[in-house]
Structure formats: structure tokens, C-alpha cells
C-alpha atoms as a PDB file:
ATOM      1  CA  UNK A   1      44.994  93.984  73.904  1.00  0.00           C
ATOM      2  CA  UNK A   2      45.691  90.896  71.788  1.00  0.00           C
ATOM      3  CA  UNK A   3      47.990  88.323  71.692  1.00  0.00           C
ATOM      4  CA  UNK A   4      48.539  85.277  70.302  1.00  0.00           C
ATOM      5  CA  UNK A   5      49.450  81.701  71.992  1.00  0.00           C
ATOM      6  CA  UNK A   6      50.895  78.705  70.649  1.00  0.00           C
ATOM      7  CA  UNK A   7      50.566  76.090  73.376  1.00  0.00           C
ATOM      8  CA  UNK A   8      47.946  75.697  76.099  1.00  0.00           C
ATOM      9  CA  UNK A   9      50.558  76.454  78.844  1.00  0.00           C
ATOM     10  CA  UNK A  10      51.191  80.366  76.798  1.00  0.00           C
ATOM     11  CA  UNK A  11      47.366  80.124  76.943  1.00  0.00           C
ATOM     12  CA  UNK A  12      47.521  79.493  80.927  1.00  0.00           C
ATOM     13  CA  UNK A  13      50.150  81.936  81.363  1.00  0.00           C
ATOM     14  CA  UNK A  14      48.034  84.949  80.122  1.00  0.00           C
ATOM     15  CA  UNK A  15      45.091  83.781  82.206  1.00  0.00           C
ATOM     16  CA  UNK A  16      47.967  83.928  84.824  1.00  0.00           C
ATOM     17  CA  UNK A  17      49.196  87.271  84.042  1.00  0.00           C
ATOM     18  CA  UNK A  18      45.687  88.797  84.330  1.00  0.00           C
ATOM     19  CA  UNK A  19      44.931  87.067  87.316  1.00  0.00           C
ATOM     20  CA  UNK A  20      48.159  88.515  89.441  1.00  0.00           C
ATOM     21  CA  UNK A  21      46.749  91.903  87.315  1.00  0.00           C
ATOM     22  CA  UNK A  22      43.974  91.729  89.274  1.00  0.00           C
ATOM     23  CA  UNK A  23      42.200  93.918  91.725  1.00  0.00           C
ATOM     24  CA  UNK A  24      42.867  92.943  95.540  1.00  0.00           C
ATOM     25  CA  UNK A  25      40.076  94.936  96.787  1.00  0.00           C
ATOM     26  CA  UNK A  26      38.160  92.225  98.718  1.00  0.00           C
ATOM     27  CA  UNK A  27      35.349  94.824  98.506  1.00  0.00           C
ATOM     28  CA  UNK A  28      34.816  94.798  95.324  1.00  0.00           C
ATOM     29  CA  UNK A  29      32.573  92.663  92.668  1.00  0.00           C
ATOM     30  CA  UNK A  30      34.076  91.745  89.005  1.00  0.00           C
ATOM     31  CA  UNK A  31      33.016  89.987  86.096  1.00  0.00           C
ATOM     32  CA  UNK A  32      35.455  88.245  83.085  1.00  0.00           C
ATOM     33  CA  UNK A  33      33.615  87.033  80.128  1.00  0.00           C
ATOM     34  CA  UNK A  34      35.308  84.516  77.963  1.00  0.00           C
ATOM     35  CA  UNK A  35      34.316  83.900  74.727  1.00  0.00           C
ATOM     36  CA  UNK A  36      34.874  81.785  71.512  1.00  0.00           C
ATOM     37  CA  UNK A  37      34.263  79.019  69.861  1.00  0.00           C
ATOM     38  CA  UNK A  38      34.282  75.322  71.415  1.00  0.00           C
ATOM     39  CA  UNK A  39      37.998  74.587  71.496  1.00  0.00           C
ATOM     40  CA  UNK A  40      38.912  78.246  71.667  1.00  0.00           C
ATOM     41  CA  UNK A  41      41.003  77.798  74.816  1.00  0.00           C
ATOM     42  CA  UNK A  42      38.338  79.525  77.483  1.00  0.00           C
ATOM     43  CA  UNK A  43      38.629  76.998  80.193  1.00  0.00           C
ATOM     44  CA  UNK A  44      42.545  76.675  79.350  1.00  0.00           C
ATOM     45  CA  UNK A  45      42.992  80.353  80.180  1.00  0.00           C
ATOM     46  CA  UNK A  46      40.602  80.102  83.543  1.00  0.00           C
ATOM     47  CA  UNK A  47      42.760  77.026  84.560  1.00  0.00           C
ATOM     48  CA  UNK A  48      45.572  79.443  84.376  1.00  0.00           C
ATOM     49  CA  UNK A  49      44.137  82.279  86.186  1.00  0.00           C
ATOM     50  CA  UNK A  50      42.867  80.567  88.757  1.00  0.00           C
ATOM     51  CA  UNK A  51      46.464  78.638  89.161  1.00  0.00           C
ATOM     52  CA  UNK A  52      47.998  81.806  89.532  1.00  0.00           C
ATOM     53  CA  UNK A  53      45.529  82.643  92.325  1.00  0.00           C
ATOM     54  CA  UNK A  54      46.489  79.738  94.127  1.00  0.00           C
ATOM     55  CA  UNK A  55      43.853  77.007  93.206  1.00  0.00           C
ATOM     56  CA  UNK A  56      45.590  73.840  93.786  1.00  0.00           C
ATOM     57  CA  UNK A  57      42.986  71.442  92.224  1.00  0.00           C
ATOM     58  CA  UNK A  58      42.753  70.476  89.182  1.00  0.00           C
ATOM     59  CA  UNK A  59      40.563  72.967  87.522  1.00  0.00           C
ATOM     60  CA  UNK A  60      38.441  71.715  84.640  1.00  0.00           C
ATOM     61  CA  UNK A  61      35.043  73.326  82.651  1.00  0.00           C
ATOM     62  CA  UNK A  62      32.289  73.127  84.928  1.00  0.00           C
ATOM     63  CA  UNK A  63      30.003  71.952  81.913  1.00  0.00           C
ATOM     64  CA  UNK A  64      27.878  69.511  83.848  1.00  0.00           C
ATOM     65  CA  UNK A  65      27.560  71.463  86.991  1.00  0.00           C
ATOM     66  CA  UNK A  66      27.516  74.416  85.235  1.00  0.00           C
ATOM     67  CA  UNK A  67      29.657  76.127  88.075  1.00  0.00           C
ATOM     68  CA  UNK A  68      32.797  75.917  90.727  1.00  0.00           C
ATOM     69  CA  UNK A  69      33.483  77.783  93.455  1.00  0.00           C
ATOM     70  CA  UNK A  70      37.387  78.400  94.855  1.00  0.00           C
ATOM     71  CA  UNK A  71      37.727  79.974  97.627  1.00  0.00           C
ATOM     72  CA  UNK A  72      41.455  81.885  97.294  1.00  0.00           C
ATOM     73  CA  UNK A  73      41.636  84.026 100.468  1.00  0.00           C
ATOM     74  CA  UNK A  74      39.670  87.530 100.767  1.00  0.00           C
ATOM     75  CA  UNK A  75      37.647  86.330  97.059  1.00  0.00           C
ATOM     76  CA  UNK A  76      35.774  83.530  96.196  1.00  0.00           C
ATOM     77  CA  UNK A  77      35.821  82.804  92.075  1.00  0.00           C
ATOM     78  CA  UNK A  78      32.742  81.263  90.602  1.00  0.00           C
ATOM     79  CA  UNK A  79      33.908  79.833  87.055  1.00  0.00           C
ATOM     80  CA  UNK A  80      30.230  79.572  85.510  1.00  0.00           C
ATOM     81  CA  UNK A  81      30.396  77.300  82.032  1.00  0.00           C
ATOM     82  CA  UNK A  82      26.486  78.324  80.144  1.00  0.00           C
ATOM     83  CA  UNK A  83      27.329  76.191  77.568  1.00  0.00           C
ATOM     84  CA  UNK A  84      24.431  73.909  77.982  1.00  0.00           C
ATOM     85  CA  UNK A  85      22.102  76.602  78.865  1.00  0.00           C
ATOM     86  CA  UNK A  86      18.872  76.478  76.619  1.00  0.00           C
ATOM     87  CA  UNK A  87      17.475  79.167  78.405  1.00  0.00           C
ATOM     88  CA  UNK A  88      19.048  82.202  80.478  1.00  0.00           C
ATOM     89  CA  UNK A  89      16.014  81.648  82.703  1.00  0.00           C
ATOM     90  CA  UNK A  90      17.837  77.970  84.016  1.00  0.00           C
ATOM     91  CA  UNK A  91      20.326  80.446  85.694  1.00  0.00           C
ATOM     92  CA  UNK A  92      17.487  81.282  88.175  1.00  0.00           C
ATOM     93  CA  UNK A  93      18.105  77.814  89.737  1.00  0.00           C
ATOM     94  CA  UNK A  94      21.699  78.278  90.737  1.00  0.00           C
ATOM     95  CA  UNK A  95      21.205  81.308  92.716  1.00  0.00           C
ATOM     96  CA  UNK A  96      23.773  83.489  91.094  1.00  0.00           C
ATOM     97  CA  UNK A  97      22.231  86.283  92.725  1.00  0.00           C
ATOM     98  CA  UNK A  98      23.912  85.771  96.092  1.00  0.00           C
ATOM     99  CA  UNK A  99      27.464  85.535  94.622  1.00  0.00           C
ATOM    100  CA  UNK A 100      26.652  88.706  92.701  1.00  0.00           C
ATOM    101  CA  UNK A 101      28.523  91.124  95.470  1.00  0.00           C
ATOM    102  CA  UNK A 102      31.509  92.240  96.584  1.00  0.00           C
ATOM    103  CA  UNK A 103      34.063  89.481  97.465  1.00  0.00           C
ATOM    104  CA  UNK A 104      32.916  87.336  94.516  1.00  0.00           C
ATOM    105  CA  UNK A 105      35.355  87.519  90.714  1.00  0.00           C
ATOM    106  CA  UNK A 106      33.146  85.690  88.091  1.00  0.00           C
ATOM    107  CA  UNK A 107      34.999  83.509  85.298  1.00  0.00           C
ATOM    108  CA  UNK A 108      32.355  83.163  82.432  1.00  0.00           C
ATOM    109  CA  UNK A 109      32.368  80.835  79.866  1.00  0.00           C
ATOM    110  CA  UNK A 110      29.877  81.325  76.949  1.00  0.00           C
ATOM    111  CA  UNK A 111      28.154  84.763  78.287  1.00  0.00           C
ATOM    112  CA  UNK A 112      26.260  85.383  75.365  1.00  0.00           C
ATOM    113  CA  UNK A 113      23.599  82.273  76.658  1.00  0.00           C
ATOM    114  CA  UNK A 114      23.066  84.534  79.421  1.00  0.00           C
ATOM    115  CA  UNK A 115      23.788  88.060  78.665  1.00  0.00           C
ATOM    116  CA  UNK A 116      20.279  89.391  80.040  1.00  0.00           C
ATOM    117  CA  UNK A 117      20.694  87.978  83.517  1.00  0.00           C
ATOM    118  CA  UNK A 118      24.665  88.510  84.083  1.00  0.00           C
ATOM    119  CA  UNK A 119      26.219  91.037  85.919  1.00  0.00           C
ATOM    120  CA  UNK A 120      28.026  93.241  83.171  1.00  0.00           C
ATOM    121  CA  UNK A 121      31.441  92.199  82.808  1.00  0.00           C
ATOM    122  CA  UNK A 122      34.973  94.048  83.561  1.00  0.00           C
ATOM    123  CA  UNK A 123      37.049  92.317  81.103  1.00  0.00           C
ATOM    124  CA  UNK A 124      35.600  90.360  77.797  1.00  0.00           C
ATOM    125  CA  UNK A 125      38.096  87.701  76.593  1.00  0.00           C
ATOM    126  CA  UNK A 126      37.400  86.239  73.277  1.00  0.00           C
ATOM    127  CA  UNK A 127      39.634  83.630  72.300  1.00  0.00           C
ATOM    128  CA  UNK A 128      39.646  82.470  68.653  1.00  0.00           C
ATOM    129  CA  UNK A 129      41.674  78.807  67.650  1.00  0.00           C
ATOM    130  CA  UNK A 130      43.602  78.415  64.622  1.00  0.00           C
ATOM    131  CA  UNK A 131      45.929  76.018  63.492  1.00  0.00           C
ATOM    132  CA  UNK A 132      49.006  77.903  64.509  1.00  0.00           C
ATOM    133  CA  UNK A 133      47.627  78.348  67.943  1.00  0.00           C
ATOM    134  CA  UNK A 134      44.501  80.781  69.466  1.00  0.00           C
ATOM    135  CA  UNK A 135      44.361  84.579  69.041  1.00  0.00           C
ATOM    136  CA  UNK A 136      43.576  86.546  72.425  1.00  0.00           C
ATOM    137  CA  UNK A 137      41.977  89.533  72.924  1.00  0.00           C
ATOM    138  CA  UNK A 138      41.236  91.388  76.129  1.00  0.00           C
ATOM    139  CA  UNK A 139      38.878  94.736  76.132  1.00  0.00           C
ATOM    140  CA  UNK A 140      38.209  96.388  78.971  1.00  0.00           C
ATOM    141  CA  UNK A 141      34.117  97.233  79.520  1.00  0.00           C
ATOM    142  CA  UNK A 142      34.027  99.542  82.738  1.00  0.00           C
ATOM    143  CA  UNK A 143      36.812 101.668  84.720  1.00  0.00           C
ATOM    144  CA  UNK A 144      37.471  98.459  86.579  1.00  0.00           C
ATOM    145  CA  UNK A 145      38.608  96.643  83.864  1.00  0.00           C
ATOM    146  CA  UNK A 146      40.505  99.588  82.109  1.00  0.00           C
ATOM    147  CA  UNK A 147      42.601  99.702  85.471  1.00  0.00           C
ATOM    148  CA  UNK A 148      43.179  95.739  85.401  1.00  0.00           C
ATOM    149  CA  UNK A 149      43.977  95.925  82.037  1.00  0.00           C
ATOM    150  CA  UNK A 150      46.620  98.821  82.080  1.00  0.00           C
ATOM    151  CA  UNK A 151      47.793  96.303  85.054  1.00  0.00           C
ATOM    152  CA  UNK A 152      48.212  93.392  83.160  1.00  0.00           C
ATOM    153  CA  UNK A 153      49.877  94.992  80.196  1.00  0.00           C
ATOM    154  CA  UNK A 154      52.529  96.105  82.447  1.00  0.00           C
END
């Protein structure tokens, strides 16, 4: 799926559409991957899905801290932000590990720091800026995804 966005609030609202699009299976574990360059609009389409889950704070790139948990009912989101990884092994510190089971939704900015030690993702989202605005596009990577893709396109 692609699509293309000319403000940060279209940006948010497709974060929002997928996030409504999502599965309510508090049993289940799922992984989004969002990639592109710095300014690509990753944390701008997070804000908006986890807005549309009903995260009241203000929701910004966990650079620093590398990570956020919301807690939004049945599921607990971890937005992860690997930018300033140097080494996938520095994820070993934050105990990923016990958020990697069902109940949990992973937001992922900058995967590819990481890819050996992350759970495989459902959905990749690479976002791409451009003058005119950012180009979007959502594949789907296991069954899970395919399903909350075919939802969000709806």
C-alpha cells in the first residue's frame, strides 16, 4: 500500500487509520517497523497511531531513552527509537525480551540497527520525505500483517 501525505496531521492520520486497523486480540504479539530517513515522518506517524489508541500524552521520539511504554487497555505499546544504537548488542540492556509476548504491539523506529535481535515485524512502514510532502508505504511481512493491512485499506 502507498500513499502519499502532505502535512504531518495526513501523516498522523494514517498512523491513525492503521492503528483502529489493528488486531484486538490481547493475546497476541505484533511488531511495526518504521523506516526512512531522519525527517521521514516515523515518529509523526507513531504519534498518530498511538493517538488513535487513546494515548493522551504528548508522544514524542524516544531518542534518548531509547523507549516508551503506553499502556492503552488489554496492550501495552513499546515505541523503541534505535537511532543511537552503535551496536544491536546495547538492546540487551533494556530487556526487550520480556515485552516480546503476547499483550505487547512494538512501534520501531530505525529497525535496521537492530534487525538480528528484533522480533520479526507484521507491518514494515518506510516513509520517504520530499518536498511536496512524504511517500508511505505499508507491506505486510506475516499473515498478521496481511490481515491488518486488508483492515486498514478498508
Amino acid at each position: 500500500m502507498r500513499s502519499w501525505t502532505k502535512s504531518a496531521a495526513e501523516t498522523e492520520a494514517q498512523g491513525a487509520r492503521f492503528a483502529r486497523a489493528r488486531p484486538r486480540d490481547a493475546d497476541l504479539f505484533a511488531a511495526i517497523y518504521l523506516s526512512g530517513e531522519l525527517g521521514g515522518g516515523k515518529t509523526t506517524w507513531a504519534r498518530g497511531f498511538l493517538s488513535a489508541c487513546g494515548v493522551t500524552a504528548v508522544v514524542r521520539s524516544p531518542t534518548y531513552t531509547l523507549l516508551e511504554l503506553y499502556d492503552i487497555g488489554a496492550v501495552t505499546v513499546l515505541h523503541l527509537d534505535l537511532y543511537r544504537l552503535h551496536d544491536e548488542s546495547e538492546l540487551e540492556a533494556l530487556g526487550l525480551r520480556d515485552w516480546a509476548q503476547p499483550g505487547y504491539l512494538w512501534l520501531i523506529e530505525w529497525p535496521e540497527r537492530a534487525a538480528g535481535r528484533l522480533p520479526p515485524a507484521d507491518l514494515r512502514v518506510t516513509l520517504s520525505a520530499f518536498v511536496e510532502g512524504h511517500e508511505i508505504s505499508v507491506a505486510a511481512a506475516t499473515l498478521l500483517g496481511e490481515d491488518w493491512l486488508g483492515r486498514a485499506r478498508a
